[in-house]
PDB file of N, CA and C in Angstrom:
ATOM      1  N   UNK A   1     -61.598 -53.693  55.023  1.00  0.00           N
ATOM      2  CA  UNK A   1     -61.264 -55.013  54.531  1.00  0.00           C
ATOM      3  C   UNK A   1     -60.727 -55.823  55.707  1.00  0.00           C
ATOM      4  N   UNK A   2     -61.510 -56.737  56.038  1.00  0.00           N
ATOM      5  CA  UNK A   2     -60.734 -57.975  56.985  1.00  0.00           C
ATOM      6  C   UNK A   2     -59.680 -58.229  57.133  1.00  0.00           C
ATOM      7  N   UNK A   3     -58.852 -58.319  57.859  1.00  0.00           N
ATOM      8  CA  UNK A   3     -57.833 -59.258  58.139  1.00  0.00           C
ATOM      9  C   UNK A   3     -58.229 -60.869  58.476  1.00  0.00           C
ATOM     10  N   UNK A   4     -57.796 -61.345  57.940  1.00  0.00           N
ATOM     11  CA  UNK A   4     -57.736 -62.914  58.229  1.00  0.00           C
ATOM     12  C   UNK A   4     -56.962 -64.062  58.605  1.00  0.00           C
ATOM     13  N   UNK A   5     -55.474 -63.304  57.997  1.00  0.00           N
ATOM     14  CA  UNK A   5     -54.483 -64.094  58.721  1.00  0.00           C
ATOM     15  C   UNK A   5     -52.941 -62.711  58.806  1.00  0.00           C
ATOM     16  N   UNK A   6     -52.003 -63.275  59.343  1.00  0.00           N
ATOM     17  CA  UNK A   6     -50.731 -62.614  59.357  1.00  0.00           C
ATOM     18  C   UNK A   6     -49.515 -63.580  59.470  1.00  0.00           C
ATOM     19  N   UNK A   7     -48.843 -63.658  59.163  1.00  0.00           N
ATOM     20  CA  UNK A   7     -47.778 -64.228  59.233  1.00  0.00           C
ATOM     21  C   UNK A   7     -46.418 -63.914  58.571  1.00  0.00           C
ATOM     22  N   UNK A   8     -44.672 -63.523  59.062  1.00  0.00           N
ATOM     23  CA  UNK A   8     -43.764 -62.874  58.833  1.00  0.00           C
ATOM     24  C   UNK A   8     -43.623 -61.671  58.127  1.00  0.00           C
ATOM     25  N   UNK A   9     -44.918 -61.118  58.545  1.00  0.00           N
ATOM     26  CA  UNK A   9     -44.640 -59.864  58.028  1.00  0.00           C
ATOM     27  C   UNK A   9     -45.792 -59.416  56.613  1.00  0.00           C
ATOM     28  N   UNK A  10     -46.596 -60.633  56.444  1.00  0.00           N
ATOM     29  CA  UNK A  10     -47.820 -60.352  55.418  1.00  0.00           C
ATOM     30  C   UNK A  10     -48.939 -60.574  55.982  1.00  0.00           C
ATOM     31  N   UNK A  11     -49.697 -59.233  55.829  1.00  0.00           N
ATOM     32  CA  UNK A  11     -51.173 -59.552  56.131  1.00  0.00           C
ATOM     33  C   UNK A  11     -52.147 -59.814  55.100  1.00  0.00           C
ATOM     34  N   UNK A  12     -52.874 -60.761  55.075  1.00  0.00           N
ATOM     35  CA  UNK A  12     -53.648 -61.457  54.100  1.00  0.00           C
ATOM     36  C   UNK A  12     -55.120 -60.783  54.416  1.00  0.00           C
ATOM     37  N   UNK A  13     -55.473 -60.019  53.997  1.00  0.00           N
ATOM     38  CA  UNK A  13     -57.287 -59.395  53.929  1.00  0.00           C
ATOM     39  C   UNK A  13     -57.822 -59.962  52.829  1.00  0.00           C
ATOM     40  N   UNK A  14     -59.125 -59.340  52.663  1.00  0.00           N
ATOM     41  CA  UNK A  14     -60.178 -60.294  52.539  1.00  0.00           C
ATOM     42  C   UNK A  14     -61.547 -59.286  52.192  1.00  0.00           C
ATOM     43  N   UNK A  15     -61.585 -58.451  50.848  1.00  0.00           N
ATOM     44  CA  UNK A  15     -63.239 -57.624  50.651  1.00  0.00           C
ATOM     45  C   UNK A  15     -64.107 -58.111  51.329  1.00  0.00           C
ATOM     46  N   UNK A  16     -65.487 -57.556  51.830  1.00  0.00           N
ATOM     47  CA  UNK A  16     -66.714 -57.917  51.608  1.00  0.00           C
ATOM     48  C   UNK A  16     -67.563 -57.481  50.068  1.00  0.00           C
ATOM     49  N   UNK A  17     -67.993 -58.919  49.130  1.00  0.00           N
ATOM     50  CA  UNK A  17     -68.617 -58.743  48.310  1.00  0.00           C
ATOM     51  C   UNK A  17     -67.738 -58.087  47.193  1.00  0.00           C
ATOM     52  N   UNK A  18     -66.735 -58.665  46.823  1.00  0.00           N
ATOM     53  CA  UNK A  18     -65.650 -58.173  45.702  1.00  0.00           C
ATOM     54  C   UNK A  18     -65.780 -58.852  44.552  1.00  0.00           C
ATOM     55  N   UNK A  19     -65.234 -58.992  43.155  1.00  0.00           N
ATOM     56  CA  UNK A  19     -65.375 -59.116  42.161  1.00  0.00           C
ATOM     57  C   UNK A  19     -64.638 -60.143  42.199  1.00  0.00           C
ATOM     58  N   UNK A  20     -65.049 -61.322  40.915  1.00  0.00           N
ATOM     59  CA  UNK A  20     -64.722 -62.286  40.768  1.00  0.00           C
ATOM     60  C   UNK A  20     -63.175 -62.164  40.171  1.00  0.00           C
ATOM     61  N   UNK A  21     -62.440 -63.340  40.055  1.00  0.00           N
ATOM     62  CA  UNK A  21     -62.722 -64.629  40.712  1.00  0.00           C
ATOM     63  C   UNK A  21     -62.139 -64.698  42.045  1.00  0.00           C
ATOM     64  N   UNK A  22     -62.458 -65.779  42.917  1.00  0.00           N
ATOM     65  CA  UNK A  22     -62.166 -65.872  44.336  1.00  0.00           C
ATOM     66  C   UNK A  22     -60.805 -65.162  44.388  1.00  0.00           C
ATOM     67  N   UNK A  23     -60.422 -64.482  45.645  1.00  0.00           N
ATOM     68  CA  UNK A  23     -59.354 -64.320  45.440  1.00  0.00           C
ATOM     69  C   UNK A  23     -59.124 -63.235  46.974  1.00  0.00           C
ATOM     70  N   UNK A  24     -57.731 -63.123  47.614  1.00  0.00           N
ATOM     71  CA  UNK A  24     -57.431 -61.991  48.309  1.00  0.00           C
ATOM     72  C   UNK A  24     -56.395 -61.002  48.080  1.00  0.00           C
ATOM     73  N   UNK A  25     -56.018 -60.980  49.242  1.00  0.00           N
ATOM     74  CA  UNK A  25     -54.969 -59.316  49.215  1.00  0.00           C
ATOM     75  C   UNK A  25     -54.083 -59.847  49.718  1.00  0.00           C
ATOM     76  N   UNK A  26     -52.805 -59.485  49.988  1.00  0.00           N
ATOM     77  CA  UNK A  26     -51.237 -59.841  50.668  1.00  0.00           C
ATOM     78  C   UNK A  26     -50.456 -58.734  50.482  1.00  0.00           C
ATOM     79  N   UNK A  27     -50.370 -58.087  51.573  1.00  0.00           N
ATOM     80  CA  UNK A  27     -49.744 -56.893  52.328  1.00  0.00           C
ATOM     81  C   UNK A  27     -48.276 -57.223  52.607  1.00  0.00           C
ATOM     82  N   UNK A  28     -47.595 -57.012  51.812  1.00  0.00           N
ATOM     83  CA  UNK A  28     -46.130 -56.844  52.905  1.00  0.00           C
ATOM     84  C   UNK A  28     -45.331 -55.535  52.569  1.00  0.00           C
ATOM     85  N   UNK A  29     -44.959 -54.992  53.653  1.00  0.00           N
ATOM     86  CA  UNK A  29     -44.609 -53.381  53.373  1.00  0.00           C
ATOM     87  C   UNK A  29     -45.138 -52.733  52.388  1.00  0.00           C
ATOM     88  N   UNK A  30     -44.481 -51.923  51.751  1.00  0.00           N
ATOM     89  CA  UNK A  30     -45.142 -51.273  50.830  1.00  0.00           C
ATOM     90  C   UNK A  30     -45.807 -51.547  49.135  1.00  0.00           C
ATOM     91  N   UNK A  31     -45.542 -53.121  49.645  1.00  0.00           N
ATOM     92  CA  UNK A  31     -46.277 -54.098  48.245  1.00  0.00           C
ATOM     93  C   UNK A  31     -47.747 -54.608  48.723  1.00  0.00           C
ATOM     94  N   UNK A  32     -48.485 -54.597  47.435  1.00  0.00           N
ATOM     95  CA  UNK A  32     -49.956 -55.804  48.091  1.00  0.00           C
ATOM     96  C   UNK A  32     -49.608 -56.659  46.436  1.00  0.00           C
ATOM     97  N   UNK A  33     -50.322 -57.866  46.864  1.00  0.00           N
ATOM     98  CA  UNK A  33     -50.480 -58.532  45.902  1.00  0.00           C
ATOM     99  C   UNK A  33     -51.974 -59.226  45.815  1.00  0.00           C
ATOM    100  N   UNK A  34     -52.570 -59.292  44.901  1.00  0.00           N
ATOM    101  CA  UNK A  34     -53.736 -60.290  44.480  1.00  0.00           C
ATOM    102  C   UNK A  34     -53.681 -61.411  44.032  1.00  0.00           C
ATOM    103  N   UNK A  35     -54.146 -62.474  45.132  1.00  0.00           N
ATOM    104  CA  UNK A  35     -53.814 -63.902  44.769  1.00  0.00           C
ATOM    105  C   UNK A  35     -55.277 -64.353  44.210  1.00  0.00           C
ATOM    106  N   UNK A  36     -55.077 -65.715  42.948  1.00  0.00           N
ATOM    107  CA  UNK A  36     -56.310 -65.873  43.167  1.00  0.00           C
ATOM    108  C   UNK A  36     -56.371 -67.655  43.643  1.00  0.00           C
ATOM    109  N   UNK A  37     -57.181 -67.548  44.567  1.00  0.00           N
ATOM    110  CA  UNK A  37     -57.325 -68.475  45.641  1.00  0.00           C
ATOM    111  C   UNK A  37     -57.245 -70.142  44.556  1.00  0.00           C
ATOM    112  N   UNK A  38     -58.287 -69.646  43.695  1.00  0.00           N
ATOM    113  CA  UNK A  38     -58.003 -71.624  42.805  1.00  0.00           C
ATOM    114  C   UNK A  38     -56.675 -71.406  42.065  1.00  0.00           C
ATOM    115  N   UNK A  39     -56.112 -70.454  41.850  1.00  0.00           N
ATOM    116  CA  UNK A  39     -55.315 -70.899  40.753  1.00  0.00           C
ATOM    117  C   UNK A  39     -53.839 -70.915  41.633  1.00  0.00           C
ATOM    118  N   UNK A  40     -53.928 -70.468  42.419  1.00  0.00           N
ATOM    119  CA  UNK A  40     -52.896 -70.400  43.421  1.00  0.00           C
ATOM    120  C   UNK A  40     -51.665 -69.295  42.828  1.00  0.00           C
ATOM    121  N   UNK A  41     -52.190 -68.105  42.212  1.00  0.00           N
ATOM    122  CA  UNK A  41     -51.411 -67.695  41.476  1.00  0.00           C
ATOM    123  C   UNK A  41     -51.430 -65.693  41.771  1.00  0.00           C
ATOM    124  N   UNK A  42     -50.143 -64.991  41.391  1.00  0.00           N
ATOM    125  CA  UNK A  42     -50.548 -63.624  41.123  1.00  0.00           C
ATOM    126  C   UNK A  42     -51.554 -62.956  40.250  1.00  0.00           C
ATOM    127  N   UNK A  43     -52.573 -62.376  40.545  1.00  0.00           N
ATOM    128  CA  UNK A  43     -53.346 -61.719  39.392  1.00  0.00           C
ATOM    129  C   UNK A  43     -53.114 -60.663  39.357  1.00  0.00           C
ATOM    130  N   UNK A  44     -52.739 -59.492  40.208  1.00  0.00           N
ATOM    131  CA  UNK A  44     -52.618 -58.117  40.488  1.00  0.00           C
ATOM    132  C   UNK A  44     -51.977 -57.833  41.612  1.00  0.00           C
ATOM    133  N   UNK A  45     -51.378 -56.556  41.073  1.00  0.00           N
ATOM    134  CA  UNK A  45     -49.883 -56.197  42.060  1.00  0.00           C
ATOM    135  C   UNK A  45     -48.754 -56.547  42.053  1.00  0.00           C
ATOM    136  N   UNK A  46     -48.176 -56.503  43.152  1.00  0.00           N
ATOM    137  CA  UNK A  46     -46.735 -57.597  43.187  1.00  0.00           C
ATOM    138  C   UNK A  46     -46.449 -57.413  44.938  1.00  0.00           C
ATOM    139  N   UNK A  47     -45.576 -58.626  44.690  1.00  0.00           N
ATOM    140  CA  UNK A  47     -44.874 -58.878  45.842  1.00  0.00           C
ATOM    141  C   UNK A  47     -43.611 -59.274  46.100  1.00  0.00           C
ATOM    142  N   UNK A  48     -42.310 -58.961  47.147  1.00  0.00           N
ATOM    143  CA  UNK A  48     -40.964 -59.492  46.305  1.00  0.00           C
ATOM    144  C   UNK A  48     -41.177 -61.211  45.724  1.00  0.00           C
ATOM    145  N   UNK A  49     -40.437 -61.666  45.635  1.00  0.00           N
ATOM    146  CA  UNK A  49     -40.674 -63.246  44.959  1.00  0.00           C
ATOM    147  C   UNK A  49     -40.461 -63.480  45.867  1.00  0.00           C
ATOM    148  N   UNK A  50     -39.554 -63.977  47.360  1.00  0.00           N
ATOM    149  CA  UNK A  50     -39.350 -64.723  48.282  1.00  0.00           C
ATOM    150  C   UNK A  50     -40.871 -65.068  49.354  1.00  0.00           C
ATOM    151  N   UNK A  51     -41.876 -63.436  49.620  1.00  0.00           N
ATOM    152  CA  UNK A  51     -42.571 -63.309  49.965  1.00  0.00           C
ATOM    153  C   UNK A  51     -43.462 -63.853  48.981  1.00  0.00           C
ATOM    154  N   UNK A  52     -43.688 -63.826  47.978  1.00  0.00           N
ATOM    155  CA  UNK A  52     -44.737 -64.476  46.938  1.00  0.00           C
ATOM    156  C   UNK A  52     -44.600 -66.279  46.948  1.00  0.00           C
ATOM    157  N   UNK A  53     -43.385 -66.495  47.200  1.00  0.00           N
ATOM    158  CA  UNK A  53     -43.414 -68.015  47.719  1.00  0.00           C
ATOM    159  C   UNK A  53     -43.836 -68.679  48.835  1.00  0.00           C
ATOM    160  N   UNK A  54     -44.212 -67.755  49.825  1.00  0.00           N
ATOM    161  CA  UNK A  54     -44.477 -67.740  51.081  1.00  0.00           C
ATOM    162  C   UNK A  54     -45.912 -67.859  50.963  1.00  0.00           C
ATOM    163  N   UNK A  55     -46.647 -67.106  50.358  1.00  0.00           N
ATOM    164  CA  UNK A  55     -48.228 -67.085  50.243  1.00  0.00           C
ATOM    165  C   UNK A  55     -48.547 -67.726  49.477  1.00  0.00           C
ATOM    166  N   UNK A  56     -47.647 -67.934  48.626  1.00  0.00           N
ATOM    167  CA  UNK A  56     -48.241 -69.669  47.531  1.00  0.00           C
ATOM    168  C   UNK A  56     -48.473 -70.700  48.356  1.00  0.00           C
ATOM    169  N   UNK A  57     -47.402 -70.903  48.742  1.00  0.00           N
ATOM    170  CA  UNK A  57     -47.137 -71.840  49.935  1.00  0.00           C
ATOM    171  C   UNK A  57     -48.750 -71.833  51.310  1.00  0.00           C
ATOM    172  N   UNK A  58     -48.422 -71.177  51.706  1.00  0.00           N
ATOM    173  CA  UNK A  58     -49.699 -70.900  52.582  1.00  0.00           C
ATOM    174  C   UNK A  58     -51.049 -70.706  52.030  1.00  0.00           C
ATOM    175  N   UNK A  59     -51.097 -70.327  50.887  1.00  0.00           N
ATOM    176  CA  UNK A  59     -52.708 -70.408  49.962  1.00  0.00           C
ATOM    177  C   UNK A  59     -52.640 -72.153  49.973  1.00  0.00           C
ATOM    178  N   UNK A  60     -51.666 -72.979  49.705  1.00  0.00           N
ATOM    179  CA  UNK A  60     -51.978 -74.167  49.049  1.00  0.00           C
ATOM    180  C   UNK A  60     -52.567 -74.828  50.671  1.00  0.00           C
ATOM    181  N   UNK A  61     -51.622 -74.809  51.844  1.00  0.00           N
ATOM    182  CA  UNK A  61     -52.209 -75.191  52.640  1.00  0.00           C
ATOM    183  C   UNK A  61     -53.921 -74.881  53.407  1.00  0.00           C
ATOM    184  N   UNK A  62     -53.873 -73.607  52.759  1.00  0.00           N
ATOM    185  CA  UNK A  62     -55.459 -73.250  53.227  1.00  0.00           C
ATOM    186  C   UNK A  62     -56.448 -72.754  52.332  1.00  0.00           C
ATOM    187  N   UNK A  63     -56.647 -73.594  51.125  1.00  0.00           N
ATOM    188  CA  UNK A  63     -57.834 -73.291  49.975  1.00  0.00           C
ATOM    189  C   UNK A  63     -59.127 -73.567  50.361  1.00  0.00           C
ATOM    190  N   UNK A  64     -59.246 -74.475  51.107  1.00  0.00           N
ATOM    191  CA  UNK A  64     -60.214 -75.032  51.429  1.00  0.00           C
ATOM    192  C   UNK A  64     -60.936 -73.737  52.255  1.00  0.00           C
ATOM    193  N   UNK A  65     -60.048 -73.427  53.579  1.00  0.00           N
ATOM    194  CA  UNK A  65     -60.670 -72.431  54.160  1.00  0.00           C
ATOM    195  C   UNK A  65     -60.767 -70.875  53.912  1.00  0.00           C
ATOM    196  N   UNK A  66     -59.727 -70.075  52.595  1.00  0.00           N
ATOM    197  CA  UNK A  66     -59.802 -69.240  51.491  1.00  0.00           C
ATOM    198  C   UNK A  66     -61.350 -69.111  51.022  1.00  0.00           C
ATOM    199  N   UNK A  67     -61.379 -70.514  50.722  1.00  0.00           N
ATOM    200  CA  UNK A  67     -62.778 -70.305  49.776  1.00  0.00           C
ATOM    201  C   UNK A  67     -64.125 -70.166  50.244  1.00  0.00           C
ATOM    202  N   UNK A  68     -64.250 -71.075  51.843  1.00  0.00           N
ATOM    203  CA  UNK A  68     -65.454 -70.867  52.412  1.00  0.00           C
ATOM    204  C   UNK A  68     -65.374 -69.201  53.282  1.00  0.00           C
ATOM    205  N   UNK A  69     -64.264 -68.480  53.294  1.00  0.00           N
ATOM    206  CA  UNK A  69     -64.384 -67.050  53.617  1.00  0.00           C
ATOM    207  C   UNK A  69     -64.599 -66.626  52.552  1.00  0.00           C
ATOM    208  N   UNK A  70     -64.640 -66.674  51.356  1.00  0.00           N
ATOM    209  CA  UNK A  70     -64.599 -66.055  49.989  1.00  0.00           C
ATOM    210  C   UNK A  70     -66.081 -66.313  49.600  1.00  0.00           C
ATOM    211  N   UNK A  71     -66.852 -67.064  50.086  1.00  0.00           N
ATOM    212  CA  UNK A  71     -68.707 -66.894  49.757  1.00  0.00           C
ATOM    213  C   UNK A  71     -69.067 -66.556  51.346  1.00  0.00           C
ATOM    214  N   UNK A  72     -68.475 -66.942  52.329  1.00  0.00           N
ATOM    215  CA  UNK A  72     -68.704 -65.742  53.881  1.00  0.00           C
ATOM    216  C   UNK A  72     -68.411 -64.362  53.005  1.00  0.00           C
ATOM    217  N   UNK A  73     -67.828 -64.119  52.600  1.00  0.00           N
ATOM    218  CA  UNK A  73     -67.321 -62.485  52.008  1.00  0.00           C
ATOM    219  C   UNK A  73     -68.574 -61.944  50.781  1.00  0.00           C
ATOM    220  N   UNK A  74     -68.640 -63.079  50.232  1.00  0.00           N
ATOM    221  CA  UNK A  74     -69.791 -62.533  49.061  1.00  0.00           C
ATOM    222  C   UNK A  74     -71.400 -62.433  50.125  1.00  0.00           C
ATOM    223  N   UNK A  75     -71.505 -63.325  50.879  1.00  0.00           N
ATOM    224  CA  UNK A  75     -72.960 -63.028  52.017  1.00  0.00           C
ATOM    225  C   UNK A  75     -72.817 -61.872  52.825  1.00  0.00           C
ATOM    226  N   UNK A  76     -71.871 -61.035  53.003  1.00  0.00           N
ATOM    227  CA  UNK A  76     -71.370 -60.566  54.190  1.00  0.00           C
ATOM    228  C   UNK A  76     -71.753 -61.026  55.414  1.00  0.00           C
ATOM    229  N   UNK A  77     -71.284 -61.903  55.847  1.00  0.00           N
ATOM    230  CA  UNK A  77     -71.078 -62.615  56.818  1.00  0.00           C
ATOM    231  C   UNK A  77     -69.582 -62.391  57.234  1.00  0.00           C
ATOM    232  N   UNK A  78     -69.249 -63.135  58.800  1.00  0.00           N
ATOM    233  CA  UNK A  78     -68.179 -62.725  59.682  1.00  0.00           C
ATOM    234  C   UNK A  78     -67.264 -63.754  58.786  1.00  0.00           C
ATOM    235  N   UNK A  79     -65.762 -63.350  58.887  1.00  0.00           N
ATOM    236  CA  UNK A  79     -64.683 -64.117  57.813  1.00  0.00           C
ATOM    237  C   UNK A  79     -64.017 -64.601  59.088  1.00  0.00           C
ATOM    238  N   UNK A  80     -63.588 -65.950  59.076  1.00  0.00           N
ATOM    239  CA  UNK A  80     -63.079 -66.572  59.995  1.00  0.00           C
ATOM    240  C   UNK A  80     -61.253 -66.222  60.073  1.00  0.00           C
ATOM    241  N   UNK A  81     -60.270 -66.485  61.035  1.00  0.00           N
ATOM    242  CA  UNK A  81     -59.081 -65.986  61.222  1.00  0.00           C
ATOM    243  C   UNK A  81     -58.769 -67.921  60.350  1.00  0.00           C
ATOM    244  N   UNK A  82     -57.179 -67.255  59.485  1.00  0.00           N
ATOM    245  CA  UNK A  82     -56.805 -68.577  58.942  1.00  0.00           C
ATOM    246  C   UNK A  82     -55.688 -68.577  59.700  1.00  0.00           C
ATOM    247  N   UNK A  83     -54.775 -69.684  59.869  1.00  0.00           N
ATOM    248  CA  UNK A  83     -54.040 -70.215  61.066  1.00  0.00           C
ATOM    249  C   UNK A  83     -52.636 -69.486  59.700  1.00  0.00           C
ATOM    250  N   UNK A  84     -51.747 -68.522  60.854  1.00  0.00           N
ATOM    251  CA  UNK A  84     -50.316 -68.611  59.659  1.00  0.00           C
ATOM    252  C   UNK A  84     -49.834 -69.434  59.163  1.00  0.00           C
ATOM    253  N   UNK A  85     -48.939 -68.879  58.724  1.00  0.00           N
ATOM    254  CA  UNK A  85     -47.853 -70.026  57.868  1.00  0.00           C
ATOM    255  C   UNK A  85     -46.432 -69.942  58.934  1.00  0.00           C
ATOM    256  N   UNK A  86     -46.446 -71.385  59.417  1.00  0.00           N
ATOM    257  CA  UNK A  86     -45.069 -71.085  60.988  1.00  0.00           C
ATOM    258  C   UNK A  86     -44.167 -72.378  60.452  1.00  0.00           C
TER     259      UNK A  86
END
């Protein structure tokens, strides 16, 4: 699974060709969480809440580019790096 971005401590990956709806992964220690990219929301897993505000936060600034890796991911095609959250 890709990496695509990192920032304070969460790494954000990324399937090739995964199940709907759009959506990624968020790694921080021994939590992952499943965001889904339109709704800007938890679908699966968890994450503490401070860190889950952090990737809300950073999903909202980068949906646009979430989503065009998220049909790069369904083509398997190369997934571009998203800029952290600083």
């Amino acid at each position: 699974m890709p990496q695509i971005s990192y920032f304070l401590g969460v790494i954000i990956r990324m399937f090739y060709r995964d199940h709907n709806p759009p959506h990624f992964h968020a790694v921080y220690a021994d939590f992952e969480g499943i965001i889904d990219i339109e709704k800007n929301e938890i679908i699966g897993g968890e994450l503490p809440p401070r860190v889950l505000v952090l990737v809300k936060e950073w999903t909202a600034l980068h949906q646009n580019e979430l989503m065009d890796n998220w049909e790069r991911a369904r083509q398997q095609e190369s997934l571009k790096d998203i800029a952290p959250l600083v």
